[in-house]
ModelCIF file with pLDDT and N, C-alpha, C, O atoms, coordinates in Angstrom:
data_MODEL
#
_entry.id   MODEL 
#
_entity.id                         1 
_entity.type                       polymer 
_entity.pdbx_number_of_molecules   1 
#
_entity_poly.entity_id                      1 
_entity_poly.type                           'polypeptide(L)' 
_entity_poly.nstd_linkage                   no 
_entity_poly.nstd_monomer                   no 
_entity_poly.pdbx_seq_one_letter_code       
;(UNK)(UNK)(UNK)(UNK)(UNK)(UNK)(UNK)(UNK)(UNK)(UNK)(UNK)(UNK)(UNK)(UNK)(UNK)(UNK)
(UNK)(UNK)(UNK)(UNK)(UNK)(UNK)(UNK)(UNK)(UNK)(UNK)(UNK)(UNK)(UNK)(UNK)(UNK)(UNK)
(UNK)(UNK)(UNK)(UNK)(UNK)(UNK)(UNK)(UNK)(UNK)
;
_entity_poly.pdbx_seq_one_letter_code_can   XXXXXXXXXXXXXXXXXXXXXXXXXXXXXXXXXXXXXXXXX 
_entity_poly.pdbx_strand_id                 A 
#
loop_
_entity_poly_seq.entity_id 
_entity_poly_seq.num 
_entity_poly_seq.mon_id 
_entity_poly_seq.hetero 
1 1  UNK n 
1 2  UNK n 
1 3  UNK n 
1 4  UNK n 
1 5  UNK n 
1 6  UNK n 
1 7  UNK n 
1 8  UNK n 
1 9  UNK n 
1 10 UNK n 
1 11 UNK n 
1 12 UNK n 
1 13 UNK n 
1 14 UNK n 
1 15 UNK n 
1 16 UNK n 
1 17 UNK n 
1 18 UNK n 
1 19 UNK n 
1 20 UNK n 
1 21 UNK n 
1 22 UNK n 
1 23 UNK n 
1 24 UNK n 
1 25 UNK n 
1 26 UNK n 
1 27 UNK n 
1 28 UNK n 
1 29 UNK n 
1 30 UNK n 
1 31 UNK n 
1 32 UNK n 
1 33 UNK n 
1 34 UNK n 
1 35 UNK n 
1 36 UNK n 
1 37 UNK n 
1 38 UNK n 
1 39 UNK n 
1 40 UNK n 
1 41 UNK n 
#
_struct_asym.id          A 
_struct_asym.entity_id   1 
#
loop_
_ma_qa_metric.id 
_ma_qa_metric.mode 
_ma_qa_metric.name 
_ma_qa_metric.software_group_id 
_ma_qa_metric.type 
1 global pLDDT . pLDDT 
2 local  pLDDT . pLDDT 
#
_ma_qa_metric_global.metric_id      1 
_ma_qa_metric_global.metric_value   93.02 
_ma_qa_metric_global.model_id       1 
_ma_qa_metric_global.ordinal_id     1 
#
loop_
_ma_qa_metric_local.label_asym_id 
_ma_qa_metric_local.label_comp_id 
_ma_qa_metric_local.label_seq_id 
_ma_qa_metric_local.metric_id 
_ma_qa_metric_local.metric_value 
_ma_qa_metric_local.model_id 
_ma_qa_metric_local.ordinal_id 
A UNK 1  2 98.00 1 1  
A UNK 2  2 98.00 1 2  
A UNK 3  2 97.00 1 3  
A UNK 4  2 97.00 1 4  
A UNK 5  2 98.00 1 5  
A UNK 6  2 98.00 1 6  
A UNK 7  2 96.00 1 7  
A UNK 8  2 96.00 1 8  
A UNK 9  2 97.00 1 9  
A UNK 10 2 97.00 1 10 
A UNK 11 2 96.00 1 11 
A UNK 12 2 98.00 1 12 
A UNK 13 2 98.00 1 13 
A UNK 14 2 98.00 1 14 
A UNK 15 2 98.00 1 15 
A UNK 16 2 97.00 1 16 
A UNK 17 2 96.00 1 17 
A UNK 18 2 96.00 1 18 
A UNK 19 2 94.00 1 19 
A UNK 20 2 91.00 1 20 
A UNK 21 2 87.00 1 21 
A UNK 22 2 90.00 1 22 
A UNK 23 2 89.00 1 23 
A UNK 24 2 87.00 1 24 
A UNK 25 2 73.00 1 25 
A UNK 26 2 73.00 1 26 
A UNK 27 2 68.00 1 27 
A UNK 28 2 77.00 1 28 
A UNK 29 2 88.00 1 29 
A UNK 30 2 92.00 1 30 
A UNK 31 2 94.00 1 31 
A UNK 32 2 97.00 1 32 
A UNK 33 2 97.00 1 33 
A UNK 34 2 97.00 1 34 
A UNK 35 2 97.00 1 35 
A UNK 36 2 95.00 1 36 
A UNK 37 2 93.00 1 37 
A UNK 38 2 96.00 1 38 
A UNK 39 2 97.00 1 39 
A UNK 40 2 97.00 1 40 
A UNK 41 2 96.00 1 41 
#
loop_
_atom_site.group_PDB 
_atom_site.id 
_atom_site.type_symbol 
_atom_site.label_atom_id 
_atom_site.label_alt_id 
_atom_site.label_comp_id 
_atom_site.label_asym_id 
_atom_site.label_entity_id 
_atom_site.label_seq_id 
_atom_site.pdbx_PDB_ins_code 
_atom_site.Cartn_x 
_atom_site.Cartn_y 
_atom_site.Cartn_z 
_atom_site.occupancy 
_atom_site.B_iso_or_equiv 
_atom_site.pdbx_formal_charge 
_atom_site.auth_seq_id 
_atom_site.auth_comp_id 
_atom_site.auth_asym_id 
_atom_site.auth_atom_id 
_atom_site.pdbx_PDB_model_num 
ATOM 1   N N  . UNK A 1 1  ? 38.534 -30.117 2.419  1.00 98.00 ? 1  UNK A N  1 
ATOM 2   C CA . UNK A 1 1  ? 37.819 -30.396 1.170  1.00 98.00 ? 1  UNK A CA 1 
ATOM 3   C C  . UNK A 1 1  ? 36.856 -29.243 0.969  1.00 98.00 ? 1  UNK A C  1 
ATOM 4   O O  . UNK A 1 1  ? 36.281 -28.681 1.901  1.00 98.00 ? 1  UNK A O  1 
ATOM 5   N N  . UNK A 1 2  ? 36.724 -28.943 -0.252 1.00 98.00 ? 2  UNK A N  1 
ATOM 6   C CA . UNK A 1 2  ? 36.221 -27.388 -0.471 1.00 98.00 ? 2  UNK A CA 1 
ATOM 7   C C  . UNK A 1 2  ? 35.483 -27.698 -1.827 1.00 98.00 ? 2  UNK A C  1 
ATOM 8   O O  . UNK A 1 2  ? 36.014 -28.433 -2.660 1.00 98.00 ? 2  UNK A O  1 
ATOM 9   N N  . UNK A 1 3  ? 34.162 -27.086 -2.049 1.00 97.00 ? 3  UNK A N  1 
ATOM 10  C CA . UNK A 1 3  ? 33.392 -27.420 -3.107 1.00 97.00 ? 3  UNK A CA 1 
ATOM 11  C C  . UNK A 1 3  ? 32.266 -26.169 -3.318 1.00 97.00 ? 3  UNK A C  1 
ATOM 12  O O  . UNK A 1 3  ? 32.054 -25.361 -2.413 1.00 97.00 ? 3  UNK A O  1 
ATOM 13  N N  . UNK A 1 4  ? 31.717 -26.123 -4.351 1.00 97.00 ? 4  UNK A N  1 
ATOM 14  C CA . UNK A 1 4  ? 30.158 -25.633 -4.778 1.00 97.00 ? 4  UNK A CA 1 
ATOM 15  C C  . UNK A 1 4  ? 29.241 -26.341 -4.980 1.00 97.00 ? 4  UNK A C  1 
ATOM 16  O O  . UNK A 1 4  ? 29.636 -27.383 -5.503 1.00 97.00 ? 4  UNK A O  1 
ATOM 17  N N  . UNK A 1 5  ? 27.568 -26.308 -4.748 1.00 98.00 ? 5  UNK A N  1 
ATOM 18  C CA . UNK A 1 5  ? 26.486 -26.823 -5.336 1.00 98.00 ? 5  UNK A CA 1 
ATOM 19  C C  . UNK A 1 5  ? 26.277 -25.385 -6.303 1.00 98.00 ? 5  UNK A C  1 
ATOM 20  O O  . UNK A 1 5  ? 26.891 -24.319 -6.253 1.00 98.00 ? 5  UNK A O  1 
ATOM 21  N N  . UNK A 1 6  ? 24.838 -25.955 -7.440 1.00 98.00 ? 6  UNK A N  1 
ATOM 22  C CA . UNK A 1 6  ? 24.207 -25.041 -7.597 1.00 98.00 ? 6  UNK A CA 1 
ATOM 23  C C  . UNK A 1 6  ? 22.766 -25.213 -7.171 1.00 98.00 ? 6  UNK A C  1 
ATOM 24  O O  . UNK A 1 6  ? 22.619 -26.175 -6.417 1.00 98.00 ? 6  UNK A O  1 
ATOM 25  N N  . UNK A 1 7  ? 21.701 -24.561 -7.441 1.00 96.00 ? 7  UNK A N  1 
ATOM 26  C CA . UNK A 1 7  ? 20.332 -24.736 -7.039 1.00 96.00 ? 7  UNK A CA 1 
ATOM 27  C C  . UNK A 1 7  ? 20.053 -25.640 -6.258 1.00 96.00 ? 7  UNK A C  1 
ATOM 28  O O  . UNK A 1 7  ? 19.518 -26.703 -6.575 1.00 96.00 ? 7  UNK A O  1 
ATOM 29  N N  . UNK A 1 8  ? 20.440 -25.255 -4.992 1.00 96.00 ? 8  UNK A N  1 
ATOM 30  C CA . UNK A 1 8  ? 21.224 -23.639 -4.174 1.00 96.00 ? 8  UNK A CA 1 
ATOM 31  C C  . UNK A 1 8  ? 22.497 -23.180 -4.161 1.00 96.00 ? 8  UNK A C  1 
ATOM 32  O O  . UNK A 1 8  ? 23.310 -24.021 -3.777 1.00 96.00 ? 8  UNK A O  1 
ATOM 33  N N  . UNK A 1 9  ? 22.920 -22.163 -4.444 1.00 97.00 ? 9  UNK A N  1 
ATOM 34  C CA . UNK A 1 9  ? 24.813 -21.647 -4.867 1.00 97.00 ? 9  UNK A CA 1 
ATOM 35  C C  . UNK A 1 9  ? 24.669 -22.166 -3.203 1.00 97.00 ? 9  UNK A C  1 
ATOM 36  O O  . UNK A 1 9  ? 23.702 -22.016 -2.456 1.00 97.00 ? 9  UNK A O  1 
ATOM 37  N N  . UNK A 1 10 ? 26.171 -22.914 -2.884 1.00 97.00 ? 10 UNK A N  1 
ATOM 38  C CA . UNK A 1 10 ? 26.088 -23.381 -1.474 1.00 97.00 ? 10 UNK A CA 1 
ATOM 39  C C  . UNK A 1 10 ? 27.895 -23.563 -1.923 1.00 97.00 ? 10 UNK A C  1 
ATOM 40  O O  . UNK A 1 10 ? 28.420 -24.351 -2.709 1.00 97.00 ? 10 UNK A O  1 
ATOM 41  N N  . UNK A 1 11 ? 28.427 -22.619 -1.167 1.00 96.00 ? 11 UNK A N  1 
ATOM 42  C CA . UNK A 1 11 ? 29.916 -23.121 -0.856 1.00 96.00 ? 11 UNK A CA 1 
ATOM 43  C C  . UNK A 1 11 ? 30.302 -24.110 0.255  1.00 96.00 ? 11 UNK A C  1 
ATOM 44  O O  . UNK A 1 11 ? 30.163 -23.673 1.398  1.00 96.00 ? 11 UNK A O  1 
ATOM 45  N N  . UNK A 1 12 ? 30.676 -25.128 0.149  1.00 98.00 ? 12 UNK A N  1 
ATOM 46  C CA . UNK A 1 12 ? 30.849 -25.808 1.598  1.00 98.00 ? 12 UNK A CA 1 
ATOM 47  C C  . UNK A 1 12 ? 32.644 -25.988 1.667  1.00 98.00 ? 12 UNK A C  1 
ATOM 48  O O  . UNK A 1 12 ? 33.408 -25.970 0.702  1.00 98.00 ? 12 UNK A O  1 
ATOM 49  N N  . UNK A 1 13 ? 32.972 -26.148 3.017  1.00 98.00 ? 13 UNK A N  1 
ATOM 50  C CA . UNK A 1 13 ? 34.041 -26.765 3.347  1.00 98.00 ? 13 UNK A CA 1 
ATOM 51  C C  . UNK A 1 13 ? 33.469 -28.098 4.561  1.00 98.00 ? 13 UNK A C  1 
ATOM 52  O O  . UNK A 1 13 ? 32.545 -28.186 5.370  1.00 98.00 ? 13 UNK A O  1 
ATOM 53  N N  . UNK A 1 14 ? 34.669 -29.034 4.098  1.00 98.00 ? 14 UNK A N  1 
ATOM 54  C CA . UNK A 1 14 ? 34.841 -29.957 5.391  1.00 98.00 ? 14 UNK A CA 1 
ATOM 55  C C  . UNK A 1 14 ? 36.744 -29.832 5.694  1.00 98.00 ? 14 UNK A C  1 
ATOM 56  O O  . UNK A 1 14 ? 37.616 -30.106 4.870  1.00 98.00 ? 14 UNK A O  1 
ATOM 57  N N  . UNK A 1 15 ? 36.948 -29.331 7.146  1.00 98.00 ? 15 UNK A N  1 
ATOM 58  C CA . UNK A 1 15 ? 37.901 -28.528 7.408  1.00 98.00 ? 15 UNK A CA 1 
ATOM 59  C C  . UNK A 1 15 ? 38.460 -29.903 8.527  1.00 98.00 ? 15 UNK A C  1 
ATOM 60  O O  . UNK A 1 15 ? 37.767 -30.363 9.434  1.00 98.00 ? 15 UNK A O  1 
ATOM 61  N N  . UNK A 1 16 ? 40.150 -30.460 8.092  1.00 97.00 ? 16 UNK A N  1 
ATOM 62  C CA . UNK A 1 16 ? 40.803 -31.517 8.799  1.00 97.00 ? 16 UNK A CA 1 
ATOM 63  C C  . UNK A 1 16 ? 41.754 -30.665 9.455  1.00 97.00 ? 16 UNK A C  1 
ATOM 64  O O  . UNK A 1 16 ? 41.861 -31.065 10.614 1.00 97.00 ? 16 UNK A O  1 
ATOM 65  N N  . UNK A 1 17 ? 42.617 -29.508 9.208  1.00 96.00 ? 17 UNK A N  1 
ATOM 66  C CA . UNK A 1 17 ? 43.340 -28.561 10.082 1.00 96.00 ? 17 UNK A CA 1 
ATOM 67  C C  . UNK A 1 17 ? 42.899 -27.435 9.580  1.00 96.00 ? 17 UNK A C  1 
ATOM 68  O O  . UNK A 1 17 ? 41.957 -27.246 8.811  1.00 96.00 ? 17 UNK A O  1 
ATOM 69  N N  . UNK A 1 18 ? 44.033 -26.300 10.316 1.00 96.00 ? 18 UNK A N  1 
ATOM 70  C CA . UNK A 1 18 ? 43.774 -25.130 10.421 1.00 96.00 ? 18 UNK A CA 1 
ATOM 71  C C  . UNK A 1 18 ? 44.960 -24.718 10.972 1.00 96.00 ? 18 UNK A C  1 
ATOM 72  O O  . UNK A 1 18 ? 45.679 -25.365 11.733 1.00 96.00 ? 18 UNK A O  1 
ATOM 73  N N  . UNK A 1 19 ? 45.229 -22.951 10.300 1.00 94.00 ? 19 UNK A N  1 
ATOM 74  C CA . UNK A 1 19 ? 46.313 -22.284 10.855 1.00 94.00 ? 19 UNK A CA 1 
ATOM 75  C C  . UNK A 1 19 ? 46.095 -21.738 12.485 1.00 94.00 ? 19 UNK A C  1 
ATOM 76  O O  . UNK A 1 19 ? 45.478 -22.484 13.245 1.00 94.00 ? 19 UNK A O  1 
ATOM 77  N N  . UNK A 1 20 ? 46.539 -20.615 12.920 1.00 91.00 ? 20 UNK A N  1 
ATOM 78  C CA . UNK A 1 20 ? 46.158 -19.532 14.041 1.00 91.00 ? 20 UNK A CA 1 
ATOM 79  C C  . UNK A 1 20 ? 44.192 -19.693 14.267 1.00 91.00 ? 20 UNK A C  1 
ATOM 80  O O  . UNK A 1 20 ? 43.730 -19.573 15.401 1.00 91.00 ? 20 UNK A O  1 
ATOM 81  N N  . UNK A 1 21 ? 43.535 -19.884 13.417 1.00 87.00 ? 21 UNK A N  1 
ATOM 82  C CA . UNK A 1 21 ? 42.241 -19.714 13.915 1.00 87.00 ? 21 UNK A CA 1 
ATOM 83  C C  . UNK A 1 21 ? 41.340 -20.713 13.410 1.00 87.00 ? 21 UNK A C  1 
ATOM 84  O O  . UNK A 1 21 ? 41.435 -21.304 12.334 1.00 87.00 ? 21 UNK A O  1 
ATOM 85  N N  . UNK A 1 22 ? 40.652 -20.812 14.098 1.00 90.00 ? 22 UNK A N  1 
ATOM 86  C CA . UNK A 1 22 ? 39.476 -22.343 13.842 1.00 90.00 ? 22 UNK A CA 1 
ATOM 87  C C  . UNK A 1 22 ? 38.283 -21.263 13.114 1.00 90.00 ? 22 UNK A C  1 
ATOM 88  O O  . UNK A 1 22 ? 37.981 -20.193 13.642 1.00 90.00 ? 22 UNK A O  1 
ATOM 89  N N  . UNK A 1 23 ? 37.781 -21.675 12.033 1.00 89.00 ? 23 UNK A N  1 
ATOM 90  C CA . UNK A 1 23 ? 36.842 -21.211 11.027 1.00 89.00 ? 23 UNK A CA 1 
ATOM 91  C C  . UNK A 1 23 ? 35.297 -22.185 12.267 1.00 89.00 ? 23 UNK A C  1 
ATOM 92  O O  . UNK A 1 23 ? 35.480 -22.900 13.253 1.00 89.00 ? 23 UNK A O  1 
ATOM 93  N N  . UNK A 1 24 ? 34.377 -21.892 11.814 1.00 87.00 ? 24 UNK A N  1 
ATOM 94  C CA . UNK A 1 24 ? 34.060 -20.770 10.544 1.00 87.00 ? 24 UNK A CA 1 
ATOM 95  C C  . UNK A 1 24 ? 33.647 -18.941 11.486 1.00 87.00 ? 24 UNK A C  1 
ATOM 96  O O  . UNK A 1 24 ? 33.146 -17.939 10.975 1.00 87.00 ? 24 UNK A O  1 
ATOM 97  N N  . UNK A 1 25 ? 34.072 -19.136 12.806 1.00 73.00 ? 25 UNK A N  1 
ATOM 98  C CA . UNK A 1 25 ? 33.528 -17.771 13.680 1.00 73.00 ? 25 UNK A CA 1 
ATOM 99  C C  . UNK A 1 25 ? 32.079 -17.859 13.797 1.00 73.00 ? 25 UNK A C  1 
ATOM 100 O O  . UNK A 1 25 ? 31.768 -16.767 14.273 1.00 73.00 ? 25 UNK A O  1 
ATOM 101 N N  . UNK A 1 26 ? 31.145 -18.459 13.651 1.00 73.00 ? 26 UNK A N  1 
ATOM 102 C CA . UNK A 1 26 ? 29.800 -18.562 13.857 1.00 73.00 ? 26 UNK A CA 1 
ATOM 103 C C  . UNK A 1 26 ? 29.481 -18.905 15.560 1.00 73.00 ? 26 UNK A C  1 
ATOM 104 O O  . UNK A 1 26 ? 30.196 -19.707 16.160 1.00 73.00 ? 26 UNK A O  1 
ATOM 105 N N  . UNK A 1 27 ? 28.650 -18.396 16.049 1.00 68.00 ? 27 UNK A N  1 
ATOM 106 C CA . UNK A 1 27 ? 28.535 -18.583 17.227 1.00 68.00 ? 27 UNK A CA 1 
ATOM 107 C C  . UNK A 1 27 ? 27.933 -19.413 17.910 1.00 68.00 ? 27 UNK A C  1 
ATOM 108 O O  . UNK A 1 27 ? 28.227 -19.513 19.101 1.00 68.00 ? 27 UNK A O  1 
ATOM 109 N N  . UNK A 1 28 ? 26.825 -20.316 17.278 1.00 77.00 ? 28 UNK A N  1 
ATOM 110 C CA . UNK A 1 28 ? 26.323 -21.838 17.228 1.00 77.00 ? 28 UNK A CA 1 
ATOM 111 C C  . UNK A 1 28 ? 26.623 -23.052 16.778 1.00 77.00 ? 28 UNK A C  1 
ATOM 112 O O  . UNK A 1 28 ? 26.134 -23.085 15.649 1.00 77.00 ? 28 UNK A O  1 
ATOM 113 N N  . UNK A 1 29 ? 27.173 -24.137 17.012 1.00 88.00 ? 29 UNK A N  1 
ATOM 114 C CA . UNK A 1 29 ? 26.995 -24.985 15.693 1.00 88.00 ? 29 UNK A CA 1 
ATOM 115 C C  . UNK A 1 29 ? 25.667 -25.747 16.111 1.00 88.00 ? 29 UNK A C  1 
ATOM 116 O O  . UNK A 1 29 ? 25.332 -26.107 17.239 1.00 88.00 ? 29 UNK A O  1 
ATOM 117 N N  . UNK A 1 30 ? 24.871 -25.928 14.673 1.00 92.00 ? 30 UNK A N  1 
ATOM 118 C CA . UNK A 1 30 ? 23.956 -26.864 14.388 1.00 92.00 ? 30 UNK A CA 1 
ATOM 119 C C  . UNK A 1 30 ? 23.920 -28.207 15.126 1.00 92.00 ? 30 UNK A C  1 
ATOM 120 O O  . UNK A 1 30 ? 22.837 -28.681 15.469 1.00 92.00 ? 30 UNK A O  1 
ATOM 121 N N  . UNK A 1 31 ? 24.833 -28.700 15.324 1.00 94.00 ? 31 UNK A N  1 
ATOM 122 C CA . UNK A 1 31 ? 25.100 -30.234 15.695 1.00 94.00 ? 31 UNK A CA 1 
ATOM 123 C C  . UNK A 1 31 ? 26.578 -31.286 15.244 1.00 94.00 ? 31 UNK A C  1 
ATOM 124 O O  . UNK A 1 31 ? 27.537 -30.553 15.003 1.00 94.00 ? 31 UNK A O  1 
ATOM 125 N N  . UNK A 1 32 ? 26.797 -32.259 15.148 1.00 97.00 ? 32 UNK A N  1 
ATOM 126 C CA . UNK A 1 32 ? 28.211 -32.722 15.469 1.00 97.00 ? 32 UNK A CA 1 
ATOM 127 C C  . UNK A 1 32 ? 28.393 -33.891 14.476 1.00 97.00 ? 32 UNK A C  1 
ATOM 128 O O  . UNK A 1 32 ? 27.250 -34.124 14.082 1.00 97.00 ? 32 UNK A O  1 
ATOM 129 N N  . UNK A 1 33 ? 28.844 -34.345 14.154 1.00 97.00 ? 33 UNK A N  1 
ATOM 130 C CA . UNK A 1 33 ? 29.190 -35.506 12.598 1.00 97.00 ? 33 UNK A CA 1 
ATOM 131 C C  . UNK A 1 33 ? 30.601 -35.961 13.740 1.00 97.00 ? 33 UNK A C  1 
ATOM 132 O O  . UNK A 1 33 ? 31.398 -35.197 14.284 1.00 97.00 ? 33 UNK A O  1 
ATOM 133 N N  . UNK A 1 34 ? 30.505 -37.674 13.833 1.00 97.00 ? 34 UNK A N  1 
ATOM 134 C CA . UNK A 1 34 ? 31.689 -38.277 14.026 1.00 97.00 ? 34 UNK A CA 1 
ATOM 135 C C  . UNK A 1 34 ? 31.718 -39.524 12.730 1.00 97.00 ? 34 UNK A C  1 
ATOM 136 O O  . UNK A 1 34 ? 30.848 -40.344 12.438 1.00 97.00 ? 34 UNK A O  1 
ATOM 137 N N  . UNK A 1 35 ? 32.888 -39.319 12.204 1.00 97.00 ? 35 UNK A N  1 
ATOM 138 C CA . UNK A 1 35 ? 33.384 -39.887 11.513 1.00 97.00 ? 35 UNK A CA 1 
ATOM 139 C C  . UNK A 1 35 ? 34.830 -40.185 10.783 1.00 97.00 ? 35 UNK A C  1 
ATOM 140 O O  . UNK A 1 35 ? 35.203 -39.153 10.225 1.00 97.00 ? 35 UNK A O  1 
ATOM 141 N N  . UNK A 1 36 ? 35.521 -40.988 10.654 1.00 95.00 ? 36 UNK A N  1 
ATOM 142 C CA . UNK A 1 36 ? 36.682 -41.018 10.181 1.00 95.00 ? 36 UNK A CA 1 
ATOM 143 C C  . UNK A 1 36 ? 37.766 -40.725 11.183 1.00 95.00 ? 36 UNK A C  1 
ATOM 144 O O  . UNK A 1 36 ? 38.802 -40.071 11.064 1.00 95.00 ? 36 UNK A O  1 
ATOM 145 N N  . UNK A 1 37 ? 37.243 -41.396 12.228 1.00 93.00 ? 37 UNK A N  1 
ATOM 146 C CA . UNK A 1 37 ? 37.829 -40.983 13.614 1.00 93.00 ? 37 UNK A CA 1 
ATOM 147 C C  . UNK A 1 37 ? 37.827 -39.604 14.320 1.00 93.00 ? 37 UNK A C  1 
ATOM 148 O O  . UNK A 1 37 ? 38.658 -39.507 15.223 1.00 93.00 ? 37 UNK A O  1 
ATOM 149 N N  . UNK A 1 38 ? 37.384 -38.984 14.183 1.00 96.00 ? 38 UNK A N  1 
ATOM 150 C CA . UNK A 1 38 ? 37.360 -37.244 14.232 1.00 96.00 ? 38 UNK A CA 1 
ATOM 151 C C  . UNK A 1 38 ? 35.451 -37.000 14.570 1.00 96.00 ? 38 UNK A C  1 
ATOM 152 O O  . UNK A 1 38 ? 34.501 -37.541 14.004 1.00 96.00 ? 38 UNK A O  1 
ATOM 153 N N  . UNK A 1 39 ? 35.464 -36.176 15.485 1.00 97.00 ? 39 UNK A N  1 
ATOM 154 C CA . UNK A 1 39 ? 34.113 -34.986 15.491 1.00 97.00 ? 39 UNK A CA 1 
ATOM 155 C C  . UNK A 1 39 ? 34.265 -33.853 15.246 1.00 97.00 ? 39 UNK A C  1 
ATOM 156 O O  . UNK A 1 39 ? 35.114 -33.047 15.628 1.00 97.00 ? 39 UNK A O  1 
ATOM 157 N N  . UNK A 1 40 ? 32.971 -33.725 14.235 1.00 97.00 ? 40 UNK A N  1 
ATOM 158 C CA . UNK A 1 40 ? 33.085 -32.393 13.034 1.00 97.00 ? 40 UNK A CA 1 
ATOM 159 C C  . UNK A 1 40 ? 31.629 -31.389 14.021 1.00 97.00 ? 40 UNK A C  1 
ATOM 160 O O  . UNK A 1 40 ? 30.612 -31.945 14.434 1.00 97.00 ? 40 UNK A O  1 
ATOM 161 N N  . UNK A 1 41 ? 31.782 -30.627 14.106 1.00 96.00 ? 41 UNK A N  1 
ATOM 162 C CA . UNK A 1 41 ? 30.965 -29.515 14.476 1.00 96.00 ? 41 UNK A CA 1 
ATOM 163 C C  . UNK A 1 41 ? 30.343 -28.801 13.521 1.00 96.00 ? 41 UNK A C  1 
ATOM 164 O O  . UNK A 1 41 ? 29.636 -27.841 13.829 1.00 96.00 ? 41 UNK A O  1 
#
């Protein structure tokens, strides 16, 4: 699921698969969301 806000321009994704590489390459995550059977990072 893929979207925009404005004020603040904020692109978000919430990501259920993925090809060859797991997004987003950031080297921390913030913290963890379980929901919908699944933990989101």
């Amino acid at each position: 699921v893929y979207g925009w806000t404005r004020d603040p321009l904020i692109e978000f994704y919430i990501v259920e698969s993925w090809g060859s590489w797991r997004p987003p390459g950031a080297p921390v995550s913030l913290g963890t969301v379980t929901v919908d059977g699944g933990t989101y990072d």
